[in-house]
Protein backbone atom coordinates (compact mmCIF):
# COMPACT_ATOMS: atom_id res chain seq x y z
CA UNK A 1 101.92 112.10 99.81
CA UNK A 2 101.54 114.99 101.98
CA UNK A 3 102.26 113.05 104.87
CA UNK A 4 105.58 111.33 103.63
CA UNK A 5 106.39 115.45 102.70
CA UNK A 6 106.09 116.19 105.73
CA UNK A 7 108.04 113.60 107.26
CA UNK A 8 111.28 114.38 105.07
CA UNK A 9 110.81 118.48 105.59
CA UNK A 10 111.00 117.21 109.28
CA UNK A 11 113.98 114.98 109.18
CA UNK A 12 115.92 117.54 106.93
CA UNK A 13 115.08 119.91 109.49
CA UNK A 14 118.37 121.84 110.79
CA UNK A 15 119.95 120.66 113.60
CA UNK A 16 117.26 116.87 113.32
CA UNK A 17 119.77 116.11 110.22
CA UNK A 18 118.19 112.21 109.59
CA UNK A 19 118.82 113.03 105.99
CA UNK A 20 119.30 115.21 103.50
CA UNK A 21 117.27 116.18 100.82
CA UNK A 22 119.80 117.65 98.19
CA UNK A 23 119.81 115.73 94.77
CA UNK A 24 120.80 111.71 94.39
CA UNK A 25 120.75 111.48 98.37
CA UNK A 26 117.41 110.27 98.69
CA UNK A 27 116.62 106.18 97.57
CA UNK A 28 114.41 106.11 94.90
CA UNK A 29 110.90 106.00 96.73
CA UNK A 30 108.08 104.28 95.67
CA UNK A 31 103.94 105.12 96.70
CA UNK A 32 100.65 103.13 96.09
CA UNK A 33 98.05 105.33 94.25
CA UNK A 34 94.92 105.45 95.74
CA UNK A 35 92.05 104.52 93.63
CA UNK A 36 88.43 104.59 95.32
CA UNK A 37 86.35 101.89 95.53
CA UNK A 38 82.87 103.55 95.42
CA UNK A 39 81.20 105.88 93.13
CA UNK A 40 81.04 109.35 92.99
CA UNK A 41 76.93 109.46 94.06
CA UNK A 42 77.77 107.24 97.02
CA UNK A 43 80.90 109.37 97.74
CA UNK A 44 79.20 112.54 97.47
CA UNK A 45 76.07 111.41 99.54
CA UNK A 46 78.57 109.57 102.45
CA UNK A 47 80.38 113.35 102.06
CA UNK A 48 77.31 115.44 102.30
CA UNK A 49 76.49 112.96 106.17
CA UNK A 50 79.67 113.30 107.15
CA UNK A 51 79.23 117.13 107.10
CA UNK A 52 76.12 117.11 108.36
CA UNK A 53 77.70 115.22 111.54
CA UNK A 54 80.23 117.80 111.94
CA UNK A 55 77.76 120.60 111.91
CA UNK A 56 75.69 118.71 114.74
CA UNK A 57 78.64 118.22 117.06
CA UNK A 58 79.72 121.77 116.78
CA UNK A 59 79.59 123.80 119.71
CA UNK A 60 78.87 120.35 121.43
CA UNK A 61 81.38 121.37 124.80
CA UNK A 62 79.45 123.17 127.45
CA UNK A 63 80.87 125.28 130.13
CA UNK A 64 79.19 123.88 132.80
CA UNK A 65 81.02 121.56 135.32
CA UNK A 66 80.80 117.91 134.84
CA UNK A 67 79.52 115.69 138.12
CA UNK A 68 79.40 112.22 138.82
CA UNK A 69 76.18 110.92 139.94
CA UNK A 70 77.38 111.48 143.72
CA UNK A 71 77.48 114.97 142.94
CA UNK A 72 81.38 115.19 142.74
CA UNK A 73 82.82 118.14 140.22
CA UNK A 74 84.97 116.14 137.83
């Protein structure tokens, strides 16, 4: 997985040295394939709201100063 990539590239890292990456040095490792569990409509529509979200909660952060209901700048 990208994540367990990552991970390695960061403990092979010079001067981390947790392991090394050359050939034989690694154990053999194993990963669970994700399979998905719903169809590719449901997927697709549960994408296309998910998107939708994001576009509504862009630009979302004001500039203006936030208060509490005392009138104190936060």
């Amino acid at each position: 997985t990208t994540a367990l990539g990552a991970a390695m590239a960061a403990g092979a890292a010079e001067e981390v040295g947790v392991w090394d990456l050359g050939p034989g040095q690694l154990p053999h490792l194993t990963s669970e394939k994700y399979e998905p569990q719903i169809n590719p409509e449901e997927s697709e529509f549960r994408f296309a709201r998910w998107k939708k979200a994001v576009q509504k909660a862009m630009n979302w952060e004001t500039t203006e100063p936030c208060s509490h209901r005392n009138g104190q700048q936060l």
